[in-house]
PDB file of N, CA and C in Angstrom:
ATOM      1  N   UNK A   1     -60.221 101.451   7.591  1.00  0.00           N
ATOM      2  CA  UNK A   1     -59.610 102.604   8.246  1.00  0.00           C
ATOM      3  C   UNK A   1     -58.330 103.042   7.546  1.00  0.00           C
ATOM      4  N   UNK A   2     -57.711 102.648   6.784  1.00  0.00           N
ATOM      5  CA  UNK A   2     -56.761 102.630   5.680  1.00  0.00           C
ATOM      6  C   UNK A   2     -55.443 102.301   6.297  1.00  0.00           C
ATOM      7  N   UNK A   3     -55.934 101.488   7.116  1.00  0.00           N
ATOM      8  CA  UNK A   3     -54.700 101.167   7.807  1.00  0.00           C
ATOM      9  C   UNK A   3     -53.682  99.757   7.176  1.00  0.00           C
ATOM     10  N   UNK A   4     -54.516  99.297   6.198  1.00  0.00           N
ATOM     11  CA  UNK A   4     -53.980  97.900   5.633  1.00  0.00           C
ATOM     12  C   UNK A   4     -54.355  96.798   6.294  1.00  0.00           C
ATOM     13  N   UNK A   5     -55.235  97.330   7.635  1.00  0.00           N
ATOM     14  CA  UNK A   5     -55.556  96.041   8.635  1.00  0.00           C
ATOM     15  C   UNK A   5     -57.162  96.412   8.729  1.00  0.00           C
ATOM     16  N   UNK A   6     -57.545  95.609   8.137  1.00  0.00           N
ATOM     17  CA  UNK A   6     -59.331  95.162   8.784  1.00  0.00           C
ATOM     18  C   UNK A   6     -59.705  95.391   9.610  1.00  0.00           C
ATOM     19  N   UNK A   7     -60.444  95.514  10.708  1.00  0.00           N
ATOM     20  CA  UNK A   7     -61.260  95.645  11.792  1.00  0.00           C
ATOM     21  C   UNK A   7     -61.960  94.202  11.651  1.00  0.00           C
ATOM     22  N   UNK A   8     -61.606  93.205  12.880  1.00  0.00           N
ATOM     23  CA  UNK A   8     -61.951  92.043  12.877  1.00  0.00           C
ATOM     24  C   UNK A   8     -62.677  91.875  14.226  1.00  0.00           C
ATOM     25  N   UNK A   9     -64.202  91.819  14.678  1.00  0.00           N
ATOM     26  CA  UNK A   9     -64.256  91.610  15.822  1.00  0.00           C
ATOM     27  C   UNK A   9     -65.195  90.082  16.274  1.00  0.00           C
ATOM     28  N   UNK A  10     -64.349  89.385  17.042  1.00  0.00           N
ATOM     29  CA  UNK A  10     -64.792  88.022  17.404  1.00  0.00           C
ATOM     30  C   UNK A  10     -65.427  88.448  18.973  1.00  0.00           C
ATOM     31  N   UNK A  11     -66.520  87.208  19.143  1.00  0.00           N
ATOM     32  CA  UNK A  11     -67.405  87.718  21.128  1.00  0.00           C
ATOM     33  C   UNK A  11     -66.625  86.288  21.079  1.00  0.00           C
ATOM     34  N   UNK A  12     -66.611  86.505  22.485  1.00  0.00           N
ATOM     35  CA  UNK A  12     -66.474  85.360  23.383  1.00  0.00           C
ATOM     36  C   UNK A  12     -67.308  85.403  24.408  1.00  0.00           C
ATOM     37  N   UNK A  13     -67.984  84.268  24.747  1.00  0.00           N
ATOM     38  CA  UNK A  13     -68.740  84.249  25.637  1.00  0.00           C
ATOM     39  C   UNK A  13     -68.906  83.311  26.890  1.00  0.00           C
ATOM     40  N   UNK A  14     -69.197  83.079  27.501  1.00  0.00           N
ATOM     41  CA  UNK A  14     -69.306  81.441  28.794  1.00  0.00           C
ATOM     42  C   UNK A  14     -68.499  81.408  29.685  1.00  0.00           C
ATOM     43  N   UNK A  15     -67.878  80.888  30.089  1.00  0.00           N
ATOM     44  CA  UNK A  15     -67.172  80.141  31.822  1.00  0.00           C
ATOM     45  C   UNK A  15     -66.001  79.529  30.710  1.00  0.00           C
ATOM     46  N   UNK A  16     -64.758  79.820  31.861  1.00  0.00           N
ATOM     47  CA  UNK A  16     -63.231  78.920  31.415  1.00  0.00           C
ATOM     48  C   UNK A  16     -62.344  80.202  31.135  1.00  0.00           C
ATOM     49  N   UNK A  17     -61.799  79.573  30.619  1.00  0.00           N
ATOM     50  CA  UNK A  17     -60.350  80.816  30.184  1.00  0.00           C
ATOM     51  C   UNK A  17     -60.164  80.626  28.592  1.00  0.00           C
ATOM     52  N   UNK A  18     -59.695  82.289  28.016  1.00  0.00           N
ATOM     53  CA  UNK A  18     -59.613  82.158  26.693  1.00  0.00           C
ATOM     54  C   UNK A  18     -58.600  82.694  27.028  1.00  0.00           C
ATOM     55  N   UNK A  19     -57.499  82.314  25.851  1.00  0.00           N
ATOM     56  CA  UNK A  19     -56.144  82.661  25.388  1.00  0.00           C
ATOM     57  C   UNK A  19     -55.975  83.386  23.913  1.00  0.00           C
ATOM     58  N   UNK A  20     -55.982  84.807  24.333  1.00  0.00           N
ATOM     59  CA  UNK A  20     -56.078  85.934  23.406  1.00  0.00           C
ATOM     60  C   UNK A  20     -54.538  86.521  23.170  1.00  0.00           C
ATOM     61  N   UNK A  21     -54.327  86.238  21.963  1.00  0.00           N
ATOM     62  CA  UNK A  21     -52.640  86.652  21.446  1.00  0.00           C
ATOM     63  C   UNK A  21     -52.393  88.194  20.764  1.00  0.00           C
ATOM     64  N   UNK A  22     -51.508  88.754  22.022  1.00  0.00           N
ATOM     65  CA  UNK A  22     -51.037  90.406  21.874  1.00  0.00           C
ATOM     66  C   UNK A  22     -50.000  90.902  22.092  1.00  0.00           C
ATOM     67  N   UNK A  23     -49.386  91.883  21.654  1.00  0.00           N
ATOM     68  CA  UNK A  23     -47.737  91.784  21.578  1.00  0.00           C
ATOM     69  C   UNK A  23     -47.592  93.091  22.281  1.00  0.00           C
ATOM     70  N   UNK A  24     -46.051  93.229  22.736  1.00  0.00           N
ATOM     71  CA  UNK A  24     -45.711  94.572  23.549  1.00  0.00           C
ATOM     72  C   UNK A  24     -46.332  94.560  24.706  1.00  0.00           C
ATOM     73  N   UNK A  25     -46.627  95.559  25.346  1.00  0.00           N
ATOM     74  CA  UNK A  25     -46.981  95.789  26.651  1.00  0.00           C
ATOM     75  C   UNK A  25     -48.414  95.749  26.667  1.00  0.00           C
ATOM     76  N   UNK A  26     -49.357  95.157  27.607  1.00  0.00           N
ATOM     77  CA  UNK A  26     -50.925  94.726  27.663  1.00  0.00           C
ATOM     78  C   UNK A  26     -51.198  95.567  29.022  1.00  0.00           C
ATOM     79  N   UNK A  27     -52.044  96.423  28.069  1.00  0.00           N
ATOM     80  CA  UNK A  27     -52.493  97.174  29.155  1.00  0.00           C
ATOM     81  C   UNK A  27     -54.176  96.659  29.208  1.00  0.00           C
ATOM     82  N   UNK A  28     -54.582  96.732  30.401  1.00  0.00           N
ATOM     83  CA  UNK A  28     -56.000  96.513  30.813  1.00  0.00           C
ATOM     84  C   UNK A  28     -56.424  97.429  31.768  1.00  0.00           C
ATOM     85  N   UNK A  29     -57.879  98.324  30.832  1.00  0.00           N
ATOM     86  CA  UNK A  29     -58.268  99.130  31.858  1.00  0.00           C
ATOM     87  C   UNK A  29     -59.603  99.219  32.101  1.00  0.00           C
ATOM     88  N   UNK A  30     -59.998  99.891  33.521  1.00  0.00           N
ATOM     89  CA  UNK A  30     -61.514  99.665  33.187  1.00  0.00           C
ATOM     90  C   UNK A  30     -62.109 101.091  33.084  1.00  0.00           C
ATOM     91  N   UNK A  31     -62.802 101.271  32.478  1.00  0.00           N
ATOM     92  CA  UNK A  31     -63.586 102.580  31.971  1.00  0.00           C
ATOM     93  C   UNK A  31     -64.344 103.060  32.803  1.00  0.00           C
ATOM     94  N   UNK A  32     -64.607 103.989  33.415  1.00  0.00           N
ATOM     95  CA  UNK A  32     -66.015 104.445  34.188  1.00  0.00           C
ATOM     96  C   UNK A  32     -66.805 104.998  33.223  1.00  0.00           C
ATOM     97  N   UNK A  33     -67.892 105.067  33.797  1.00  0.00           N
ATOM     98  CA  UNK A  33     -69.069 105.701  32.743  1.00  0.00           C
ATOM     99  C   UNK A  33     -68.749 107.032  32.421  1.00  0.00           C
ATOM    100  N   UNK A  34     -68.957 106.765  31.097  1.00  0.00           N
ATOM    101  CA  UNK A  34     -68.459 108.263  30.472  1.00  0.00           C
ATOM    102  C   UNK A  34     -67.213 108.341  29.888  1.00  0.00           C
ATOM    103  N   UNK A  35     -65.768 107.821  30.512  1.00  0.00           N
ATOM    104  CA  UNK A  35     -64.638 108.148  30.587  1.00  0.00           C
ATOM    105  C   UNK A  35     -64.647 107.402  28.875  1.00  0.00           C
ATOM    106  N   UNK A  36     -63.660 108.275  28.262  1.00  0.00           N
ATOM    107  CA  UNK A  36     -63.159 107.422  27.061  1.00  0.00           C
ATOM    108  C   UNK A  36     -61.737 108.205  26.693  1.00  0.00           C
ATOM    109  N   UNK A  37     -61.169 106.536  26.269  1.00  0.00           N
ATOM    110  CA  UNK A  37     -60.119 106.054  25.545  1.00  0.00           C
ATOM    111  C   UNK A  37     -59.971 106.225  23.961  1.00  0.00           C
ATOM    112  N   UNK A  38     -58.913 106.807  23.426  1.00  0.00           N
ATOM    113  CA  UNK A  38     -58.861 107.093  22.270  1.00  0.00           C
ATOM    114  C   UNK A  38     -57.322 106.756  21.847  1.00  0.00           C
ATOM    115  N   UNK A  39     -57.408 105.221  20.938  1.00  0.00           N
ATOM    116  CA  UNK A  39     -55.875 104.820  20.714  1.00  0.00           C
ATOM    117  C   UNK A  39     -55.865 104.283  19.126  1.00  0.00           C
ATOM    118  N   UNK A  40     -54.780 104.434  18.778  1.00  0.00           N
ATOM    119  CA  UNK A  40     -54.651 103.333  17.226  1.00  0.00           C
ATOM    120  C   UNK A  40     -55.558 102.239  17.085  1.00  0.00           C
ATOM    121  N   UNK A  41     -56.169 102.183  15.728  1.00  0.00           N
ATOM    122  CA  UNK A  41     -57.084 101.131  15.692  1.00  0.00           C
ATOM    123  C   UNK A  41     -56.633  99.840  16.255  1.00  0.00           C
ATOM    124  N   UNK A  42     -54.878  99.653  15.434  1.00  0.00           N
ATOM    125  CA  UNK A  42     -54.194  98.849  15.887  1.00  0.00           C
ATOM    126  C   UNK A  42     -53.916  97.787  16.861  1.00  0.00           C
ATOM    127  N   UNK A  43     -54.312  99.083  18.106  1.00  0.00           N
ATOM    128  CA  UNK A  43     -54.023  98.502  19.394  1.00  0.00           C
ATOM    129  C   UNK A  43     -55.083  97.967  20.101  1.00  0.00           C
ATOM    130  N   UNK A  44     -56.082  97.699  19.585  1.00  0.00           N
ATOM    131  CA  UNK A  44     -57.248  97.377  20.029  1.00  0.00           C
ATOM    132  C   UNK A  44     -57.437  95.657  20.324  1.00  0.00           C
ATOM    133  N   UNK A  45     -57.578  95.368  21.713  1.00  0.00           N
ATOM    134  CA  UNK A  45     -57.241  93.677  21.736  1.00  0.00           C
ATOM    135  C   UNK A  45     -58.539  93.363  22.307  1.00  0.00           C
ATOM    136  N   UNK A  46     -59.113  93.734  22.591  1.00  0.00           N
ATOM    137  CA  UNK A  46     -60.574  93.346  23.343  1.00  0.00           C
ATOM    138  C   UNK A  46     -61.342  94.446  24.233  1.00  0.00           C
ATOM    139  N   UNK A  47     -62.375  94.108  24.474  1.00  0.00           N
ATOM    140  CA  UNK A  47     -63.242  95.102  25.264  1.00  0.00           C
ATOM    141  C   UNK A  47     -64.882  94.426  25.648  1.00  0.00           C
ATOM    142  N   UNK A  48     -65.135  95.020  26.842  1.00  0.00           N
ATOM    143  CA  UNK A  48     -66.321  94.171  27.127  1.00  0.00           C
ATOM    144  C   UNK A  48     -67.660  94.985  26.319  1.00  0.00           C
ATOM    145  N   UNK A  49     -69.112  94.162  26.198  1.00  0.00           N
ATOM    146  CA  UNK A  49     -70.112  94.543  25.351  1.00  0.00           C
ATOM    147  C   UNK A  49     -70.351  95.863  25.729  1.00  0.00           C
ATOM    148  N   UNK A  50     -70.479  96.516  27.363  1.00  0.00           N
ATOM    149  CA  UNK A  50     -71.013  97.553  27.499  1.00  0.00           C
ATOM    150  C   UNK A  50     -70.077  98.499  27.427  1.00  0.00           C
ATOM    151  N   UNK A  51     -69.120  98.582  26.812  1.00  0.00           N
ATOM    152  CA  UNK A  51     -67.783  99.450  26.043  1.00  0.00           C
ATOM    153  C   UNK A  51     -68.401 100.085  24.265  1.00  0.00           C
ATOM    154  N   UNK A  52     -69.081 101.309  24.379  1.00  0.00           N
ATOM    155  CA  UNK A  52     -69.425 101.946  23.101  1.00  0.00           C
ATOM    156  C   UNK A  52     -68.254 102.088  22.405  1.00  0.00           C
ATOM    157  N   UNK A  53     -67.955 101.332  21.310  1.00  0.00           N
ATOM    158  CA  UNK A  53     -66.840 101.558  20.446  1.00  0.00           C
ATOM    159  C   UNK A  53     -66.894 102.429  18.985  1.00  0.00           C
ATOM    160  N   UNK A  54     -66.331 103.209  18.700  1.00  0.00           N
ATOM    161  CA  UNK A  54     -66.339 103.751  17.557  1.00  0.00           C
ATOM    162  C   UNK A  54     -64.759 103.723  16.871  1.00  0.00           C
ATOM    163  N   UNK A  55     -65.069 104.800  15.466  1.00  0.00           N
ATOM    164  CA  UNK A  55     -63.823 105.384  14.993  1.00  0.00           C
ATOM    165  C   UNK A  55     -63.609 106.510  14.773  1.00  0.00           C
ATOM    166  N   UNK A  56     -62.808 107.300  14.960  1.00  0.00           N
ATOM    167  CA  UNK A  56     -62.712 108.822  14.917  1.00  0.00           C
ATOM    168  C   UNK A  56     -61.668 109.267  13.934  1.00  0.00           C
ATOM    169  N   UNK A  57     -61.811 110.282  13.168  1.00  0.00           N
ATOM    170  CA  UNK A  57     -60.610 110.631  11.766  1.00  0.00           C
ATOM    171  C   UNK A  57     -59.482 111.311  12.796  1.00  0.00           C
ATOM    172  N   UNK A  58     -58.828 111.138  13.011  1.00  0.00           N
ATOM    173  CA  UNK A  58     -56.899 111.385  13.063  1.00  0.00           C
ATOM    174  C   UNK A  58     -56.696 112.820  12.506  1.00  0.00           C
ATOM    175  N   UNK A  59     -55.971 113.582  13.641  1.00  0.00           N
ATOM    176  CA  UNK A  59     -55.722 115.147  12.761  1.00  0.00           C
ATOM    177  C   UNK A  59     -54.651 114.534  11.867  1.00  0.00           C
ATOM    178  N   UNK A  60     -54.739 115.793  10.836  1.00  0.00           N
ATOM    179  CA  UNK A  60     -54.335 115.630   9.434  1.00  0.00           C
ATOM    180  C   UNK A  60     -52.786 115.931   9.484  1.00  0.00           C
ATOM    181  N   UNK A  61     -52.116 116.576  10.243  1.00  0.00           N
ATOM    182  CA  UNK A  61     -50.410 116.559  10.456  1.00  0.00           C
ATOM    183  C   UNK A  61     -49.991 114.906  11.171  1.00  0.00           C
ATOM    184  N   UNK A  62     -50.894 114.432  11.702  1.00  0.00           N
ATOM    185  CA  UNK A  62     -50.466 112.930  12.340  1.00  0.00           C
ATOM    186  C   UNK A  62     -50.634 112.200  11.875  1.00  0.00           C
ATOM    187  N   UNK A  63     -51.981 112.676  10.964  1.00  0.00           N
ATOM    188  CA  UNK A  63     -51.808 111.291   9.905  1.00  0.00           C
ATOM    189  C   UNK A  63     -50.697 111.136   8.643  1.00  0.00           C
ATOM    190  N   UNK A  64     -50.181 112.399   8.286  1.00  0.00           N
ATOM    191  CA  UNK A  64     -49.245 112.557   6.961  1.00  0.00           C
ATOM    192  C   UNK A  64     -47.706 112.595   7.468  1.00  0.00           C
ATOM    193  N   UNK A  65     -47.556 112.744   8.463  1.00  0.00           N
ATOM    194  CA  UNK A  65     -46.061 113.240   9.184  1.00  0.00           C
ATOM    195  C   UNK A  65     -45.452 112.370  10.592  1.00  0.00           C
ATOM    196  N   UNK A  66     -46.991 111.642  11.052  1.00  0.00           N
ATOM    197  CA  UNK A  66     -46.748 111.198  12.312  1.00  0.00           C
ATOM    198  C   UNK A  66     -45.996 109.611  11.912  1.00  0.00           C
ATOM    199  N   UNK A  67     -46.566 108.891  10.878  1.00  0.00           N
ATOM    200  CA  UNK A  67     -46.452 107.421  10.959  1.00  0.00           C
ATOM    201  C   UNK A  67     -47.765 106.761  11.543  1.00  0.00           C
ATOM    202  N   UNK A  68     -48.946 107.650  11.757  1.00  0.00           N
ATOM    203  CA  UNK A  68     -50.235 106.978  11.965  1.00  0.00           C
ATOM    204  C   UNK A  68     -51.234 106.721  10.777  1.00  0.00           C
ATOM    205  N   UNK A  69     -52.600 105.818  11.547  1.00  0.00           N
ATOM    206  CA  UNK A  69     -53.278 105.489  10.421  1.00  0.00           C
ATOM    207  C   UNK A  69     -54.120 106.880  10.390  1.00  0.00           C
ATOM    208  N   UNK A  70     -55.263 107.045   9.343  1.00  0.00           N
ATOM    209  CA  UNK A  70     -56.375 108.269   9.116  1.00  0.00           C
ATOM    210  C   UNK A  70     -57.367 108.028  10.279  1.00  0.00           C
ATOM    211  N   UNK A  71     -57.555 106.947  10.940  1.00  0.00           N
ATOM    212  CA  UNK A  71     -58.170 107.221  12.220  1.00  0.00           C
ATOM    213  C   UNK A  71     -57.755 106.398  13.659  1.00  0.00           C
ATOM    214  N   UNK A  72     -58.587 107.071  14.463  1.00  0.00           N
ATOM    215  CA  UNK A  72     -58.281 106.061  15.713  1.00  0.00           C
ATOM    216  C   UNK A  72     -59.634 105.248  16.174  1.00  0.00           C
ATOM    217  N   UNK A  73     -59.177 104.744  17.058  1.00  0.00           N
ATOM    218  CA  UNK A  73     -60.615 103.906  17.792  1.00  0.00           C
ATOM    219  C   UNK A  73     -60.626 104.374  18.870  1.00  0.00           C
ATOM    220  N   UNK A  74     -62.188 104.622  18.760  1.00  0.00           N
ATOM    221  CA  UNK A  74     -62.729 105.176  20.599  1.00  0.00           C
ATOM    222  C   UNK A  74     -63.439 104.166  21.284  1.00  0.00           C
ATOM    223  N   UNK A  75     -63.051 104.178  22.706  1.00  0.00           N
ATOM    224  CA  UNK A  75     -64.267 103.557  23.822  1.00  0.00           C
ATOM    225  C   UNK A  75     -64.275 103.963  24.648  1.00  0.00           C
ATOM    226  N   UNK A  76     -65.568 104.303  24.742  1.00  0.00           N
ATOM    227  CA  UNK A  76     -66.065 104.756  25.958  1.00  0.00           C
ATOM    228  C   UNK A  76     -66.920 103.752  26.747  1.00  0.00           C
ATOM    229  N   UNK A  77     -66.564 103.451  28.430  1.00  0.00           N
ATOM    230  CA  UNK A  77     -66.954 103.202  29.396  1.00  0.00           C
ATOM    231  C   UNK A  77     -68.628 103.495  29.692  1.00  0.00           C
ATOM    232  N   UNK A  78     -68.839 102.573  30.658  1.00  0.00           N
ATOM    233  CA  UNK A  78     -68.464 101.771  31.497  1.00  0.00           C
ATOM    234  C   UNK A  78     -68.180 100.561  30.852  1.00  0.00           C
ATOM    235  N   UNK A  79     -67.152  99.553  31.454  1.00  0.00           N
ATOM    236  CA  UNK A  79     -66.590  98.832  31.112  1.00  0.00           C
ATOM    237  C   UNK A  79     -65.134  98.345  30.919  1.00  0.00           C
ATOM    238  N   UNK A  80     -64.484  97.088  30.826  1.00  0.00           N
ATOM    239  CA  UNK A  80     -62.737  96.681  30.869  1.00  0.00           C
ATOM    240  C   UNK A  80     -62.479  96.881  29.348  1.00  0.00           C
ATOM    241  N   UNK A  81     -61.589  97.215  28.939  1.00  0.00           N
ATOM    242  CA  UNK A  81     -60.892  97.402  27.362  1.00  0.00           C
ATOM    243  C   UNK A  81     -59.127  96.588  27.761  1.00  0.00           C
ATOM    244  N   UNK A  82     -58.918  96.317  26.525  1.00  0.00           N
ATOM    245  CA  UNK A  82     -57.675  95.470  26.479  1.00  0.00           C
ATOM    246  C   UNK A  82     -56.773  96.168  25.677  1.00  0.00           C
ATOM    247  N   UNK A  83     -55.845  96.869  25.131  1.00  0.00           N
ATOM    248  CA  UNK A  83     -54.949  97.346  24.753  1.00  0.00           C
ATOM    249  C   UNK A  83     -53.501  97.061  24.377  1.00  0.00           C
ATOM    250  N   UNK A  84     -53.124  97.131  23.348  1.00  0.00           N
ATOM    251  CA  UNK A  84     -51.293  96.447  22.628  1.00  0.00           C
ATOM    252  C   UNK A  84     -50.637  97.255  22.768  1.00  0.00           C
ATOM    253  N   UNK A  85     -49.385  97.596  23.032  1.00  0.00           N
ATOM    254  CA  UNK A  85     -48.359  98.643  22.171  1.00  0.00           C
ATOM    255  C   UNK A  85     -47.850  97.932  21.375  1.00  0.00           C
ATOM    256  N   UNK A  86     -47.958  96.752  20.642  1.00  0.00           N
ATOM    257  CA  UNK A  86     -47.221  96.638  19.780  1.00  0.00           C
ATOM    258  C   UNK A  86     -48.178  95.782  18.652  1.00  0.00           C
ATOM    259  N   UNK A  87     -48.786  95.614  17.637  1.00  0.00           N
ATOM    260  CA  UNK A  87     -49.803  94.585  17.454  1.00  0.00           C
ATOM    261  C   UNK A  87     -48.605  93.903  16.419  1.00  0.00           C
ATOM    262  N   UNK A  88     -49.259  92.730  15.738  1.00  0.00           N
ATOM    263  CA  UNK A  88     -47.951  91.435  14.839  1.00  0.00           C
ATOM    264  C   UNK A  88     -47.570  92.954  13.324  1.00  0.00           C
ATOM    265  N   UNK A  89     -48.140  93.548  12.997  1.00  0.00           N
ATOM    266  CA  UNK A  89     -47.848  94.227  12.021  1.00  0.00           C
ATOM    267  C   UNK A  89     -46.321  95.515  12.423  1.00  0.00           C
ATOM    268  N   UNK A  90     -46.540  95.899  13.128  1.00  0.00           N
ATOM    269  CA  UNK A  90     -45.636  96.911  13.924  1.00  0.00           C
ATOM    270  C   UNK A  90     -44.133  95.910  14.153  1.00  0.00           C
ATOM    271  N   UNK A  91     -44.730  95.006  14.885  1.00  0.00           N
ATOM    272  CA  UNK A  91     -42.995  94.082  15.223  1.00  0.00           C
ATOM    273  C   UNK A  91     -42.683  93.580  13.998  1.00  0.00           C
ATOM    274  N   UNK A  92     -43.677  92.886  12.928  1.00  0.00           N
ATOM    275  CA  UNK A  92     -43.010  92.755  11.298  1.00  0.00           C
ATOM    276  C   UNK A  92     -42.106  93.738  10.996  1.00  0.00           C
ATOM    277  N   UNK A  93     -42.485  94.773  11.145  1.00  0.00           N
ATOM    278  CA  UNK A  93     -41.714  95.908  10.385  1.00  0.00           C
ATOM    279  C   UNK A  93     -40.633  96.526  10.974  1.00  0.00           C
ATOM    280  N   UNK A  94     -40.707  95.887  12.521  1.00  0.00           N
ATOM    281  CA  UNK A  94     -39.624  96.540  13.709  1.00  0.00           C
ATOM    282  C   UNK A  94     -38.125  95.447  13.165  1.00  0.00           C
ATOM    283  N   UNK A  95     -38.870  93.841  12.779  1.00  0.00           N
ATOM    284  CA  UNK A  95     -37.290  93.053  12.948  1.00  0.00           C
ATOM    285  C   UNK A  95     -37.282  93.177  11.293  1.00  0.00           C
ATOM    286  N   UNK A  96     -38.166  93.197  10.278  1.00  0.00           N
ATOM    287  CA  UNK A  96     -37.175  93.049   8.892  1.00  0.00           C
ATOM    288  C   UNK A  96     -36.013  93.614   8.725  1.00  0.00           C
ATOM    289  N   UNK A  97     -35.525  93.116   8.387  1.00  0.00           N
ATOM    290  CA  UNK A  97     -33.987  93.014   7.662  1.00  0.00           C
ATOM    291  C   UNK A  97     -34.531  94.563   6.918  1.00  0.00           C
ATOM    292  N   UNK A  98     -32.858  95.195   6.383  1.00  0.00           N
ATOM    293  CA  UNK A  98     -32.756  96.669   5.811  1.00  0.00           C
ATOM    294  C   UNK A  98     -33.277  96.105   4.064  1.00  0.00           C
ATOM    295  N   UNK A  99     -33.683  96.724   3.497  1.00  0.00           N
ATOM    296  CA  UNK A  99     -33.598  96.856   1.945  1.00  0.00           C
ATOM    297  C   UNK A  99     -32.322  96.452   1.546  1.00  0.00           C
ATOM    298  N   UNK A 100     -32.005  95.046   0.570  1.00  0.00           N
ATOM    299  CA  UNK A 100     -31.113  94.732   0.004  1.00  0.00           C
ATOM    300  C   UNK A 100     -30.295  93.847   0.555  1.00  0.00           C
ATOM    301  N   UNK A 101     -30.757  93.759   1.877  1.00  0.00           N
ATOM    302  CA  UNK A 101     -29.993  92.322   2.899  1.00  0.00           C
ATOM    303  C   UNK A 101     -29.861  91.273   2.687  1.00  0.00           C
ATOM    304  N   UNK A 102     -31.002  90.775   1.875  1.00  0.00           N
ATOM    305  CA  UNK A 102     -31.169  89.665   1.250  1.00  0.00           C
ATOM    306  C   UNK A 102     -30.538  89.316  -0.065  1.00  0.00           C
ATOM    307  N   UNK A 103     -30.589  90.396  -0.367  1.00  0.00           N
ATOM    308  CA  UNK A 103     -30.007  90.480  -1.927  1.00  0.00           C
ATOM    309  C   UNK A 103     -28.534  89.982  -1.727  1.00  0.00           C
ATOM    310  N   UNK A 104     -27.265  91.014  -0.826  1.00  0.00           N
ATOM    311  CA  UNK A 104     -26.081  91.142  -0.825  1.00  0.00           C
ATOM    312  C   UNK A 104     -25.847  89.419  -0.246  1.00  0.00           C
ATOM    313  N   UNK A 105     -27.037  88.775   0.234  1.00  0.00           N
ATOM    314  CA  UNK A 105     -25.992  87.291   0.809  1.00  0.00           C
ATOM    315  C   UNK A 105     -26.110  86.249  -0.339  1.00  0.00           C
ATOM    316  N   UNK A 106     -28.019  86.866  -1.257  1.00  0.00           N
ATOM    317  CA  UNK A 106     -27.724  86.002  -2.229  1.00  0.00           C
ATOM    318  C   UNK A 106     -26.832  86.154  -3.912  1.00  0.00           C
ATOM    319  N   UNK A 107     -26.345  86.705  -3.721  1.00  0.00           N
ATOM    320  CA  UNK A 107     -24.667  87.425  -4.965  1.00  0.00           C
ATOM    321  C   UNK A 107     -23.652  86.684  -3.865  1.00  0.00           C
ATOM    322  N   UNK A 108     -23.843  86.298  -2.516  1.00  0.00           N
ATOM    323  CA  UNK A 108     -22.290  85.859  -1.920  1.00  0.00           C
ATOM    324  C   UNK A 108     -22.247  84.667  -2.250  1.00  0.00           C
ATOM    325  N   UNK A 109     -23.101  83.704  -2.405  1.00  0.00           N
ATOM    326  CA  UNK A 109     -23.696  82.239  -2.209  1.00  0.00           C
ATOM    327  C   UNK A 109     -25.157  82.163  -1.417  1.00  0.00           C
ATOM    328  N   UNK A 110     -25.193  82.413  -1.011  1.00  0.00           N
ATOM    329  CA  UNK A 110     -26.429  82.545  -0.117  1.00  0.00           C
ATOM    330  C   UNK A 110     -26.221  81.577   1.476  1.00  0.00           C
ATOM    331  N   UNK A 111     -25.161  81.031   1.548  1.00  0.00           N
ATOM    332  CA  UNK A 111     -25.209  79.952   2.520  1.00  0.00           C
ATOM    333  C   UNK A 111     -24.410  81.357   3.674  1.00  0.00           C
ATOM    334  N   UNK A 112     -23.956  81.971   3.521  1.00  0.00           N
ATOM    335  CA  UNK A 112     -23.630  83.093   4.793  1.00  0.00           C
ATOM    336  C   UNK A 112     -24.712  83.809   5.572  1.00  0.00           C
ATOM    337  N   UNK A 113     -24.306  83.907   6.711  1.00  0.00           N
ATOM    338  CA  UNK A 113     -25.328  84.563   7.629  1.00  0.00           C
ATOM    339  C   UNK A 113     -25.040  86.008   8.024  1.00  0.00           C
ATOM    340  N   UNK A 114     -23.544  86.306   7.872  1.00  0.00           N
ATOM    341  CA  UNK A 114     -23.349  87.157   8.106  1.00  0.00           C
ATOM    342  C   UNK A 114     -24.174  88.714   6.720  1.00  0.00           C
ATOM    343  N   UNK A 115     -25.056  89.814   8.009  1.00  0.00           N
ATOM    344  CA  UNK A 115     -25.332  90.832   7.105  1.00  0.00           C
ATOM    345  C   UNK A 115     -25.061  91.943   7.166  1.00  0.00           C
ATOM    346  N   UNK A 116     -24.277  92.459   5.939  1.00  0.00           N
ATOM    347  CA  UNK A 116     -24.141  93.797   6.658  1.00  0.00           C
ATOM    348  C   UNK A 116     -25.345  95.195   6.809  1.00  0.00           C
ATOM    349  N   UNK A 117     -25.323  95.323   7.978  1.00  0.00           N
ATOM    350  CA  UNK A 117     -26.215  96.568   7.855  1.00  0.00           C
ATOM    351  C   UNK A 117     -26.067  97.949   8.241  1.00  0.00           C
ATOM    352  N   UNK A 118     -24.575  98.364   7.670  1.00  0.00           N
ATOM    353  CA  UNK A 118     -24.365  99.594   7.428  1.00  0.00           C
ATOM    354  C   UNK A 118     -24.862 100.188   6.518  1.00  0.00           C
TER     355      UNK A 118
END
């Protein structure tokens, strides 16, 4: 999807509890028949079998201007879908350090913590 991130999809199946890891706010919804959801591939954390999933191309000002990928992911209902606002790639890029942060402590000694990020 040219997003730099794969499309990875694992089933789970049987009785017990699974522990599925997702960042930001977890939204869970359930679909009625017909109804569909259209979000960043990104944000995509799970969904049950009878959830038709696709991908759809991204208008072309959102993909070049917005900060989005060239498409999104659709599902359509019936069925529960699982949803991120934030997936591990997004918060990487939310806490790195500025360009050169690293640089300015290692010219000090490198043993300082203090950075400036003006």
């Amino acid at each position: 999807c040219f997003t730099n991130l794969g499309m990875c999809r694992q089933s789970l199946d049987g009785e017990g509890t699974a522990f599925i890891a997702a960042g930001g706010t977890i939204l869970v919804k359930d679909l009625k028949e017909g109804e569909k959801l259209i979000v960043d591939s990104g944000s995509v954390v799970g969904f049950q079998d009878s959830v038709t999933f696709g991908i759809t191309p991204n208008v072309f000002c959102t993909f070049c201007f917005g900060g989005e990928g060239c498409c999104n992911a659709t599902m359509e209902g019936p069925g529960t879908v699982i949803t991120q606002s934030m997936s591990f790639e997004k918060y990487k890029a939310m806490v790195r350090p500025p360009p050169g942060a690293y640089r300015e402590r290692m010219y000090r000694g490198g043993a300082e913590l203090d950075l400036d990020f003006d």
